[in-house]
Protein backbone atom coordinates (compact mmCIF):
# COMPACT_ATOMS: atom_id res chain seq x y z
CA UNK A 1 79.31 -64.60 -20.72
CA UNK A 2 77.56 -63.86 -17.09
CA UNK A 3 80.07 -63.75 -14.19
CA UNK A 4 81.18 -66.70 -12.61
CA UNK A 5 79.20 -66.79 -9.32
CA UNK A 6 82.57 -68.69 -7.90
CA UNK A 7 84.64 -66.31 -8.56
CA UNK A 8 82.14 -63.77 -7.11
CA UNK A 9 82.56 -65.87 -3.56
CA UNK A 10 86.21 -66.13 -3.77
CA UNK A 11 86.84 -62.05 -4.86
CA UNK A 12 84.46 -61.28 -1.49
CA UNK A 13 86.52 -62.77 1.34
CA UNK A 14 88.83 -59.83 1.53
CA UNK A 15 86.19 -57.15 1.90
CA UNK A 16 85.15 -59.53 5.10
CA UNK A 17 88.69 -59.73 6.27
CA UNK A 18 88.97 -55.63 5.60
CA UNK A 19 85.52 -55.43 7.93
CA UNK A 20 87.65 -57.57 10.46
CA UNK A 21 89.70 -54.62 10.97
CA UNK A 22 87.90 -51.79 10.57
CA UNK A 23 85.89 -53.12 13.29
CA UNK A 24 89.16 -53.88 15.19
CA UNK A 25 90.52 -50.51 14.80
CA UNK A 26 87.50 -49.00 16.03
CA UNK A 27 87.77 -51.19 19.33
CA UNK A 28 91.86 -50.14 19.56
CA UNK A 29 90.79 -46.74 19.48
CA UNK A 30 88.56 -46.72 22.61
CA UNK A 31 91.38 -48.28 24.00
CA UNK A 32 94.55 -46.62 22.64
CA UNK A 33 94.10 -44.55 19.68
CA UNK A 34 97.79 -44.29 18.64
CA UNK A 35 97.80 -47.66 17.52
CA UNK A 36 94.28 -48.03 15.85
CA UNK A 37 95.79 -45.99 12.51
CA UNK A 38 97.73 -48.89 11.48
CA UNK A 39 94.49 -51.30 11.64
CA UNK A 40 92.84 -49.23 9.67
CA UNK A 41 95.77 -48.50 6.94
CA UNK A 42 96.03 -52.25 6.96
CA UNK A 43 91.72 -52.68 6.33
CA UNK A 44 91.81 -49.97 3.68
CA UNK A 45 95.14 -51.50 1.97
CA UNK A 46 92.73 -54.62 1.93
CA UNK A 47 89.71 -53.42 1.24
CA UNK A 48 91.47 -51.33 -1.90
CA UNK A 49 93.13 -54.67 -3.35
CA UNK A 50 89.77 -56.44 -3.41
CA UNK A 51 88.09 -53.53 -5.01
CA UNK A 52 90.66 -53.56 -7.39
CA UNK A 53 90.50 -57.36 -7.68
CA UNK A 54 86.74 -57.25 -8.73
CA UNK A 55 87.16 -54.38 -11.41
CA UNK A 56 89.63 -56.49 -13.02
CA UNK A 57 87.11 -59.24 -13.08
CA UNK A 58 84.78 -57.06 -14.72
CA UNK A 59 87.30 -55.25 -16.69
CA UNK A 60 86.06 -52.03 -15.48
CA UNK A 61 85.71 -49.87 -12.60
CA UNK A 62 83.51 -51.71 -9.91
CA UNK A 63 80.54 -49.71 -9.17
CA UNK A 64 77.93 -51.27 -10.90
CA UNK A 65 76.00 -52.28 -7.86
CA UNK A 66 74.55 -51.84 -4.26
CA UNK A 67 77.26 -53.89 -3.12
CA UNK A 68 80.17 -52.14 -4.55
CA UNK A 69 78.34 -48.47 -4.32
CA UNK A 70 78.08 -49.18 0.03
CA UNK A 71 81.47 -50.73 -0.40
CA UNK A 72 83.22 -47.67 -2.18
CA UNK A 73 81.41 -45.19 0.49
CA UNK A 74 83.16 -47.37 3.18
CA UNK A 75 86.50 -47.25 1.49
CA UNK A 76 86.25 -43.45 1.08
CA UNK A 77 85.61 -43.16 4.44
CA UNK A 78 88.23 -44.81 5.73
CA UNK A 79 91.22 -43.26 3.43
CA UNK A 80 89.94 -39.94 4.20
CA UNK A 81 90.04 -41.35 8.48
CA UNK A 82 93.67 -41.87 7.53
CA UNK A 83 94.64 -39.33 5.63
CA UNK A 84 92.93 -36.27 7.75
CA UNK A 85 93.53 -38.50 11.08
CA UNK A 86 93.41 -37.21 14.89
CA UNK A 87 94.22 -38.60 17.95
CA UNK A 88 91.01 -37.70 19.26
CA UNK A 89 87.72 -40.38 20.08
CA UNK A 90 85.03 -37.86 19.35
CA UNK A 91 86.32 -37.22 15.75
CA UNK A 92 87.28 -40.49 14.78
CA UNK A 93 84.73 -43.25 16.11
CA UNK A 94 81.61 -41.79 14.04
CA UNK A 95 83.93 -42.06 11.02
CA UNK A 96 85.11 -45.16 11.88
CA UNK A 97 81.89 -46.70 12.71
CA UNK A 98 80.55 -45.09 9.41
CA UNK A 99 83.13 -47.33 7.60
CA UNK A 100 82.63 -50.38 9.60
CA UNK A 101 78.75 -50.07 9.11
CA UNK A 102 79.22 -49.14 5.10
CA UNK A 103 80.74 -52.13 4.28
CA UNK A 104 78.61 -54.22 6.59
CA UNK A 105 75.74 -52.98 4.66
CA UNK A 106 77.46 -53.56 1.22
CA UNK A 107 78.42 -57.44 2.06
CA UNK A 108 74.18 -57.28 2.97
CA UNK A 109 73.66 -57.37 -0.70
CA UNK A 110 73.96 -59.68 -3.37
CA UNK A 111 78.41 -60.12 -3.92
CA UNK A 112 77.66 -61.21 -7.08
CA UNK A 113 80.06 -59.48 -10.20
CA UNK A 114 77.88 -57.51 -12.49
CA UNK A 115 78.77 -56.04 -15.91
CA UNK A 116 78.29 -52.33 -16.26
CA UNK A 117 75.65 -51.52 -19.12
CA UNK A 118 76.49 -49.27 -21.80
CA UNK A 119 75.48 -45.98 -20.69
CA UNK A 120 78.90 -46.65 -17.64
CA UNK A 121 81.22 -47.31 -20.64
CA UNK A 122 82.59 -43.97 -20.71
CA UNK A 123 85.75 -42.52 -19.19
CA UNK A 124 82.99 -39.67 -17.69
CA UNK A 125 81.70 -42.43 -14.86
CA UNK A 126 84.64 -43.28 -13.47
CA UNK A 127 85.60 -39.60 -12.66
CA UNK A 128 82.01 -38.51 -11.59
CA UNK A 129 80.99 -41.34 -9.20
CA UNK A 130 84.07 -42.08 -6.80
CA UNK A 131 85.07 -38.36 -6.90
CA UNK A 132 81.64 -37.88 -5.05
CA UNK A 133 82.12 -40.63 -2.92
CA UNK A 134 85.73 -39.18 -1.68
CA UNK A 135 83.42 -35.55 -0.88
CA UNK A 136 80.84 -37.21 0.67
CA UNK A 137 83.73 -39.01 3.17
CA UNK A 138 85.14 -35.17 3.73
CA UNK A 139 82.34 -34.11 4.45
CA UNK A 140 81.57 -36.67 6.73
CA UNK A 141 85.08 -35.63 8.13
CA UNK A 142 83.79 -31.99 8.77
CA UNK A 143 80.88 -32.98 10.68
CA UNK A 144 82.85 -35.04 12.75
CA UNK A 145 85.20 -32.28 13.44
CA UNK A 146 82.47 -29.86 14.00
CA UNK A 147 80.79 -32.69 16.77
CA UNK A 148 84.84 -32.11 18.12
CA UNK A 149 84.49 -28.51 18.01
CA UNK A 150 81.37 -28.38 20.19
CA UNK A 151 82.43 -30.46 22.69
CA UNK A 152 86.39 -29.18 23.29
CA UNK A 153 85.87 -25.49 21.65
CA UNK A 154 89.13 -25.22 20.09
CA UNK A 155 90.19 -23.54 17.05
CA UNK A 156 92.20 -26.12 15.71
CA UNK A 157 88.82 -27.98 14.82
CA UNK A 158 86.74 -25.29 13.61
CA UNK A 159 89.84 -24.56 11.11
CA UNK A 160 89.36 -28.45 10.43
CA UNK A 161 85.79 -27.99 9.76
CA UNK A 162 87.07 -24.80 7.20
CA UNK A 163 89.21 -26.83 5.57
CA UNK A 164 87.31 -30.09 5.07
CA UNK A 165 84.12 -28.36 3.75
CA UNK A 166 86.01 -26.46 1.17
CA UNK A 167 87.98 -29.41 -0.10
CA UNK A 168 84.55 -31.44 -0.29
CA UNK A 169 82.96 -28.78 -2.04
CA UNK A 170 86.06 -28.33 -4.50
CA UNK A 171 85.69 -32.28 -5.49
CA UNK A 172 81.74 -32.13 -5.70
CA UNK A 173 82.19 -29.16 -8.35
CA UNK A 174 84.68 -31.03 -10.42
CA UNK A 175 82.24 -34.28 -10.29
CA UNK A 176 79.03 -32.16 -10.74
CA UNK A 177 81.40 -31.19 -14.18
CA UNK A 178 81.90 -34.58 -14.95
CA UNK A 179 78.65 -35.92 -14.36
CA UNK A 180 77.18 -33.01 -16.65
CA UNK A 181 79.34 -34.48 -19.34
CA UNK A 182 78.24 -37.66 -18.34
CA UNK A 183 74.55 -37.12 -18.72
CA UNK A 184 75.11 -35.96 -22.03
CA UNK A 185 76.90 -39.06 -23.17
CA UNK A 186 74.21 -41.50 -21.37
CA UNK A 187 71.02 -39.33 -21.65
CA UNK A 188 71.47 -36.37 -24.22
CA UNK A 189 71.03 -33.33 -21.26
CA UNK A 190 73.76 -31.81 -19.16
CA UNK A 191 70.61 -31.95 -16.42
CA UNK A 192 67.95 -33.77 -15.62
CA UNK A 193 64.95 -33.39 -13.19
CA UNK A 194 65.85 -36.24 -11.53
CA UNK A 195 65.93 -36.43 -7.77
CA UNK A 196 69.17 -37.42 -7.17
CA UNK A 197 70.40 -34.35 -9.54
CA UNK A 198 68.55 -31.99 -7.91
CA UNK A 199 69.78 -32.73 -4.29
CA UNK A 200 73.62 -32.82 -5.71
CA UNK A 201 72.47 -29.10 -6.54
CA UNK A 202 70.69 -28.45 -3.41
CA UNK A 203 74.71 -30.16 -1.62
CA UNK A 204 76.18 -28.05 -3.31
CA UNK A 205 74.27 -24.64 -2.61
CA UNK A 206 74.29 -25.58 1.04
CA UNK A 207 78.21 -25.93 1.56
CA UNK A 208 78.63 -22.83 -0.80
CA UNK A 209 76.74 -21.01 1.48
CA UNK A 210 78.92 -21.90 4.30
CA UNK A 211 82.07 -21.64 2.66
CA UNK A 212 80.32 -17.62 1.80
CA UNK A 213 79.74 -17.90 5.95
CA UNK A 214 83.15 -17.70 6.80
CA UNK A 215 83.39 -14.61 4.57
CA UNK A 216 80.18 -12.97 6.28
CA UNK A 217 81.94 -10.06 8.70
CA UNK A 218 78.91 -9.85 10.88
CA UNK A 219 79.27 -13.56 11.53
CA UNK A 220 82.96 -13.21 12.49
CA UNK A 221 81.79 -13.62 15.76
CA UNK A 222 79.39 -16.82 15.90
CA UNK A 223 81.80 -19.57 15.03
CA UNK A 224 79.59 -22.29 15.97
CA UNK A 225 77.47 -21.48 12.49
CA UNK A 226 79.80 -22.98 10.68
CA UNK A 227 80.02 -26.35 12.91
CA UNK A 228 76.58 -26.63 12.69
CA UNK A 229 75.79 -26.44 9.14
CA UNK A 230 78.39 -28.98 8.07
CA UNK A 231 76.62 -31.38 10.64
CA UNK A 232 73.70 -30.17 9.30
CA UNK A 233 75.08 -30.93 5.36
CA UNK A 234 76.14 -34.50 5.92
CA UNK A 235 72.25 -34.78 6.96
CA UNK A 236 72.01 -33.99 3.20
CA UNK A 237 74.71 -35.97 2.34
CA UNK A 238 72.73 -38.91 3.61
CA UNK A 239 69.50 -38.06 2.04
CA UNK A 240 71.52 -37.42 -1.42
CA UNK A 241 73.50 -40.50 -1.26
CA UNK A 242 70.66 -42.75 0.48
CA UNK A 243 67.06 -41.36 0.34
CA UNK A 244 66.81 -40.56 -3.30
CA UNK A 245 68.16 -44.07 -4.39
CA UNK A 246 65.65 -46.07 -1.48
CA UNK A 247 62.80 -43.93 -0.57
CA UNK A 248 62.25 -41.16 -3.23
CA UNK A 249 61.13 -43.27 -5.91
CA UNK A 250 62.85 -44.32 -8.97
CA UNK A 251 66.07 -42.26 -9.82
CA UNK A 252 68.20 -42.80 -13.14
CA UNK A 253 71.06 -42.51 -10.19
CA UNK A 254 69.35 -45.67 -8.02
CA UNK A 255 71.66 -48.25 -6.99
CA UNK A 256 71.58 -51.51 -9.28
């Protein structure tokens, strides 16, 4: 039985309301960022129920399409806004607007409720896809600290940056795992020479290497490496996350 396209319309009106105020929060905090946190808790609390909402209309985790991949990126980004949040403009307003333009993007697409085929129907999906989207979000986090770093210079946000990048890589190795498994279950191979695949390996090489930065003695003394290469690693991010699924050809990993 195909979705009913009604219930599609009605299950979308909160991700427009959540929009509402992520955009609102992102105006309060030009204006006074103490009180733009509690906009945003209130979009993602929002934006969370109707994701939750829509896998229960499905009955199964909802990220089956464009609409619901853009939407989980935004939702990511905003809980990690919250969770690692700073009273500062420079670090939060590229996050913020990165949230605000996510979902924008998602309600772009078609809102209509898809079924997951069977190749999603295993516990392995759920685990691999939104663990990446939370790493992608810290990561997005670390470049925005490391844009904070260059322009104030204090330590406080290159231990940020440190901090951010390690916890980003430590989720994209544990969904790497799962989506190993994963590829097993849905295609018979732990890896595949698919595009996609071989950028998640090429992510996580690059903040690896920085993580092995930090560790280098006779770069003790150039902190702004590390700054720059998790600015330049959400550049991958985007070309992971984006450019494979729109303008490297067909991926098994392409939105729906």
């Amino acid at each position: 039985m195909p979705p009913d396209p009604q219930a599609s319309s009605l299950l979308t009106t909160p991700f427009y309301a959540a929009l509402v105020l992520y955009s609102a929060s992102l105006v309060v905090l030009l204006l006074r960022p103490t009180l733009a946190r509690p906009i945003l808790m209130a979009g993602a609390g929002l934006h969370f129920l109707a994701t939750v909402l829509r896998g229960l209309a499905i009955a199964f985790f909802p990220l089956t399409n464009k609409m619901e991949s853009f939407s989980a990126a935004s939702l990511a980004i905003a809980l990690v806004s919250i969770l690692y949040w700073r009273n500062s403009r420079l670090y939060l307003v590229p996050l913020l607007v990165l949230a605000s333009a996510s979902l924008f993007t998602a309600l772009r697409f078609p809102v209509e409720l898809s079924y997951p085929p069977p190749l999603m129907r295993t516990i392995w999906y759920p685990l691999h896809v939104p663990i990446s989207f939370f790493a992608y979000a810290v990561w997005a986090a670390a470049a925005a600290a490391a844009a904070a770093w260059f322009h104030q210079r204090e330590s406080s946000w290159l231990q940020l940056v440190d901090h951010l990048s390690l916890v980003g890589f430590g989720l994209w190795s544990f969904s790497m795992i799962c989506g190993g498994v994963w590829g097993v279950v849905a295609w018979g191979a732990y890896f595949l020479w698919d595009v996609k695949v071989i950028w998640s390996v090429i992510l996580w090489f690059h903040y690896a290497s920085m993580i092995h930065v930090r560790l280098t003695p006779s770069l003790a003394n150039q902190p702004w490496v590390r700054p720059a290469l998790a600015i330049l690693g959400f550049i991958w991010v985007l070309v992971a996350y984006v450019g494979t699924s729109f303008f490297f050809g067909r991926s098994s990993h392409a939105f729906g």
